[in-house]
Structure formats: structure tokens, C-alpha cells
Protein backbone atom coordinates (compact mmCIF):
# COMPACT_ATOMS: atom_id res chain seq x y z
CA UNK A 1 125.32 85.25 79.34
CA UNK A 2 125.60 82.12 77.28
CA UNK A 3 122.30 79.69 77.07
CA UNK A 4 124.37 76.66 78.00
CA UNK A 5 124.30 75.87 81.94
CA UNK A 6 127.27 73.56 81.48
CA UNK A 7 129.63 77.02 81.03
CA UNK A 8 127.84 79.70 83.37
CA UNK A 9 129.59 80.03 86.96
CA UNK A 10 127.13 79.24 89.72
CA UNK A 11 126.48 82.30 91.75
CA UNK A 12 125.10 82.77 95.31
CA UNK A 13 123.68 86.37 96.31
CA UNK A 14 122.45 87.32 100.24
CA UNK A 15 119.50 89.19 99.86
CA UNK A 16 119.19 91.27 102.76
CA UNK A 17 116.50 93.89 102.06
CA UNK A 18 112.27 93.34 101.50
CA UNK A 19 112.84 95.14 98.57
CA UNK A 20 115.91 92.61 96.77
CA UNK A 21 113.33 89.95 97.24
CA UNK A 22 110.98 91.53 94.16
CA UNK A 23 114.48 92.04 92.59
CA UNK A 24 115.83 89.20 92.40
CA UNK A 25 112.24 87.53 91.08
CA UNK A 26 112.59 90.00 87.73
CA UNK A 27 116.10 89.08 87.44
CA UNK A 28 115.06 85.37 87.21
CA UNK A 29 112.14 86.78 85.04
CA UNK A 30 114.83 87.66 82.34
CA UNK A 31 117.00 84.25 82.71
CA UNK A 32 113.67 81.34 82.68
CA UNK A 33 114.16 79.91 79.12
CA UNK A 34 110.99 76.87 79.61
CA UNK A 35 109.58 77.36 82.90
CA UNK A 36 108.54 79.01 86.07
CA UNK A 37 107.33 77.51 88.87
CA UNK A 38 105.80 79.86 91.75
CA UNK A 39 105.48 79.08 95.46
CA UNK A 40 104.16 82.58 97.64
CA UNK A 41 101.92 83.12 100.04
CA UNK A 42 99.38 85.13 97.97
CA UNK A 43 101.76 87.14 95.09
CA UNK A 44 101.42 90.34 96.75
CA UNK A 45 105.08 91.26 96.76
CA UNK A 46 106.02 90.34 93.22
CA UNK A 47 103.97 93.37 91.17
CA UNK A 48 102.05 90.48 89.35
CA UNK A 49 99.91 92.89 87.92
CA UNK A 50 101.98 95.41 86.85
CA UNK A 51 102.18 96.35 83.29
CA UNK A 52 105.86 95.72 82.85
CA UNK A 53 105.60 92.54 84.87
CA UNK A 54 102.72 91.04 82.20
CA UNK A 55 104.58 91.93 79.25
CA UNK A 56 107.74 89.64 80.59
CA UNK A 57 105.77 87.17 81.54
CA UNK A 58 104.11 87.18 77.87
CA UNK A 59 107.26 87.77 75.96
CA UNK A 60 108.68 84.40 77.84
CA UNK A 61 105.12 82.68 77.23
CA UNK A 62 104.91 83.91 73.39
CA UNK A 63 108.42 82.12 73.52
CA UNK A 64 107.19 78.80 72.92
CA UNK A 65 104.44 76.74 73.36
CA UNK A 66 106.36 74.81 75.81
CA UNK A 67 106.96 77.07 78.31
CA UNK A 68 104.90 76.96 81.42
CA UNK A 69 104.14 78.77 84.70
CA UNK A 70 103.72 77.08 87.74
CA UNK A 71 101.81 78.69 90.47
CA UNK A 72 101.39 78.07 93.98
CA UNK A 73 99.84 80.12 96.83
CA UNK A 74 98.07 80.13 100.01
CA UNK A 75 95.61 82.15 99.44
CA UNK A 76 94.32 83.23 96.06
CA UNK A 77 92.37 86.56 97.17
CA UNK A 78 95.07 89.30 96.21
CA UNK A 79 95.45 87.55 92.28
CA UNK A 80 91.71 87.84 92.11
CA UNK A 81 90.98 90.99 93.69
CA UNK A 82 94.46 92.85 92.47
CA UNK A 83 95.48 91.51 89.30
CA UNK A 84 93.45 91.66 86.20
CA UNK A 85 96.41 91.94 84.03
CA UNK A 86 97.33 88.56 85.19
CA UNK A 87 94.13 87.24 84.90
CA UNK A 88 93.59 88.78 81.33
CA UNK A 89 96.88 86.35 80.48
CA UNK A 90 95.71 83.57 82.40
CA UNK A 91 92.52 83.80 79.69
CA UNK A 92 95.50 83.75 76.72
CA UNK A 93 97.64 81.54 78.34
CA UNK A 94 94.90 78.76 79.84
CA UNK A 95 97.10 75.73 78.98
CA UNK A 96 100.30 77.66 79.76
CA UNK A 97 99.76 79.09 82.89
CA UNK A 98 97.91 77.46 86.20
CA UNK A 99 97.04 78.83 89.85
CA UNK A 100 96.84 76.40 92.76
CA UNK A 101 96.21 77.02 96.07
CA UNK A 102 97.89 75.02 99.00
CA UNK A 103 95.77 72.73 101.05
CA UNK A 104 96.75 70.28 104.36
CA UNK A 105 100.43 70.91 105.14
CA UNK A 106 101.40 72.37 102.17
CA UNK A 107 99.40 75.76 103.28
CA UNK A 108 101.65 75.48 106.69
CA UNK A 109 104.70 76.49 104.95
CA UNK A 110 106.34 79.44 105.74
CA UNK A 111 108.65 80.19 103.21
CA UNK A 112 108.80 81.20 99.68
CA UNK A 113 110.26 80.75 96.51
CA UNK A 114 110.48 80.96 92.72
CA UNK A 115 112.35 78.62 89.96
CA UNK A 116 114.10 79.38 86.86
CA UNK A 117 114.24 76.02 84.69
CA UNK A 118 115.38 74.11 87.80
CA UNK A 119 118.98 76.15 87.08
CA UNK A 120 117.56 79.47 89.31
CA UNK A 121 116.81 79.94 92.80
CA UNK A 122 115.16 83.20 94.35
CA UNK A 123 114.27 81.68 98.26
CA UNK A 124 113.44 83.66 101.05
CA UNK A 125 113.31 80.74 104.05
CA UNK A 126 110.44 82.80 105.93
CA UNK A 127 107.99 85.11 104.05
CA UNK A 128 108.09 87.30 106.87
CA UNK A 129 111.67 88.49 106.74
CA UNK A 130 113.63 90.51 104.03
CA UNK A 131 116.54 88.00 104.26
CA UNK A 132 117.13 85.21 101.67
CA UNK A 133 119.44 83.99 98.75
CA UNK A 134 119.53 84.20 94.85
CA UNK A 135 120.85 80.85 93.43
CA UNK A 136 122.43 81.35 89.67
CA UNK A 137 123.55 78.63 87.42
CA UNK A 138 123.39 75.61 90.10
CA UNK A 139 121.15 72.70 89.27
CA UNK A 140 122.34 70.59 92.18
CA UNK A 141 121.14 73.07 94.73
CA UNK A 142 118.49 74.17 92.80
CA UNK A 143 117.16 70.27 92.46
CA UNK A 144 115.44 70.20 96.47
CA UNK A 145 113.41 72.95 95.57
CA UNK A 146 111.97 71.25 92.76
CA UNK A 147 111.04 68.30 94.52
CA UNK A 148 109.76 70.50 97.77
CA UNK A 149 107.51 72.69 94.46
CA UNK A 150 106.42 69.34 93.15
CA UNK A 151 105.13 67.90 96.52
CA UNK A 152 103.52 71.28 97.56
CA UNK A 153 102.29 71.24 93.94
CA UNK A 154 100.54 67.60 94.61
CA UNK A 155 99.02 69.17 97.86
CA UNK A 156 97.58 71.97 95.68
CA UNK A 157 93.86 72.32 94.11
CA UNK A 158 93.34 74.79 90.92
CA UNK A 159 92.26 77.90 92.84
CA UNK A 160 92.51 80.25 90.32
CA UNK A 161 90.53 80.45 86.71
CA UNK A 162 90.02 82.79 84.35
CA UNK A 163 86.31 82.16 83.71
CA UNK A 164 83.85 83.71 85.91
CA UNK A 165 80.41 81.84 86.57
CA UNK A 166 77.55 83.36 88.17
CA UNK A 167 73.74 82.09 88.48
């Protein structure tokens, strides 16, 4: 596939299974080139914690100290409770890496999504059904999304760290 978005076809692929959901998501894994920005309801579906998931995510991090991931969920328990691999690279990553959680109408959405650079799309339009769509190579349809991350983003607090207090 060549690095310039300018030659690559755009591509549109039903997803009509749970499982091409989780799919899809390590298929954009392998084409983000500076970012990743992250909108689920609490990560539970995308194997955040899985061995093979961290090392992606820590190849494409160790990429550049530009690249960022963009986080967004509803509720933060499963990260916390399930994921210490993902917490272990939120330690390595702190300025590369951040965790919101939704608050006011951003935690009433019902979808979810994940974005490649603003050039890939992974969308399923309600959480709770398998069907959605894989957008490849199309910056004009990938652009809403964006602006729908960046105002769910603005209704977001930092709900995840990777320092623990106590008394």
C-alpha cells in the first residue's frame, strides 16, 4: 500500500458480524501512521489488553514522538479492572496516550468508532449491533467523525491515569 493518500482507492467494507468489528479495528491498527483517536463504550471488545494488541500499539507509539492516541469511553471500569498491559503503556506513553471518559451528552451516545489519521474509518452506528462499515482511504467521509471525536472529546474529563494514589 503506498503512504501517500492522494493515490490509494477509497474503500467501503459492510461489516456484518460482532466479530469483523475487532477486525476491522487491527486492520486500522496496521494503517494509523500519526494518530488514533478512540470513541467506545468501555474497550471491552477491542482485546486492549492483549499481548499482541500492546505490542502494535507500541510499535506505532515507538514510531515517533508525534504520534498520539486518543481515547474516549463511557465508562472507564473494564481498562482499569482488565487491562494492565494497557495501563503499563499508558505509564511509558503518559504524554502520548490519554483516557477520557464522556460526561453530559457525550455519555448518551450510542455508537462507536475508531480513526486512522482522519484517512480511516471503523464505525459501528449502535454498539449494540454487529453491523457497521470500514472506511479506507477517504478523508472527506472520514472528516464528520473527526469533528463528532473532537466535540465528544471537549465533553470528556481524564478518567484514566496511570498513577495510583492511596491514603
Amino acid at each position: 500500500m503506498s503512504d501517500s493518500a492522494a493515490e490509494a482507492v477509497p474503500a467501503r467494507i459492510l461489516l456484518q458480524t460482532r466479530s469483523d468489528y475487532p477486525e476491522a479495528f487491527e486492520r486500522l491498527l496496521g494503517l494509523a501512521r500519526r494518530e488514533l483517536r478512540i470513541f467506545d463504550p468501555d474497550l471491552s471488545e477491542l482485546e486492549m489488553s492483549s499481548e499482541s494488541r500492546v505490542e502494535t500499539l507500541t510499535r506505532f507509539l515507538r514510531g515517533s514522538r508525534t504520534h498520539r492516541i486518543y481515547i474516549a469511553l463511557h465508562d472507564v471500569g473494564h481498562v482499569t479492572k482488565h487491562c494492565p498491559r494497557l495501563i503499563a503503556l499508558l505509564a511509558s506513553y503518559t504524554s502520548a496516550i490519554l483516557i477520557f471518559q464522556t460526561h453530559g451528552d457525550a455519555a448518551k451516545v450510542q455508537d462507536c468508532f475508531v480513526l486512522a489519521d482522519g484517512d480511516h474509518l471503523v464505525r459501528r452506528p449502535v454498539r449494540t449491533q454487529p453491523r457497521g462499515v470500514l472506511v479506507l482511504n477517504d478523508p472527506k467521509e472520514c472528516q464528520p467523525m473527526r469533528e463528532r471525536f473532537d466535540e465528544i472529546w471537549e465533553s470528556s474529563l481524564p478518567g484514566v491515569s496511570a498513577i495510583t494514589t492511596g491514603l
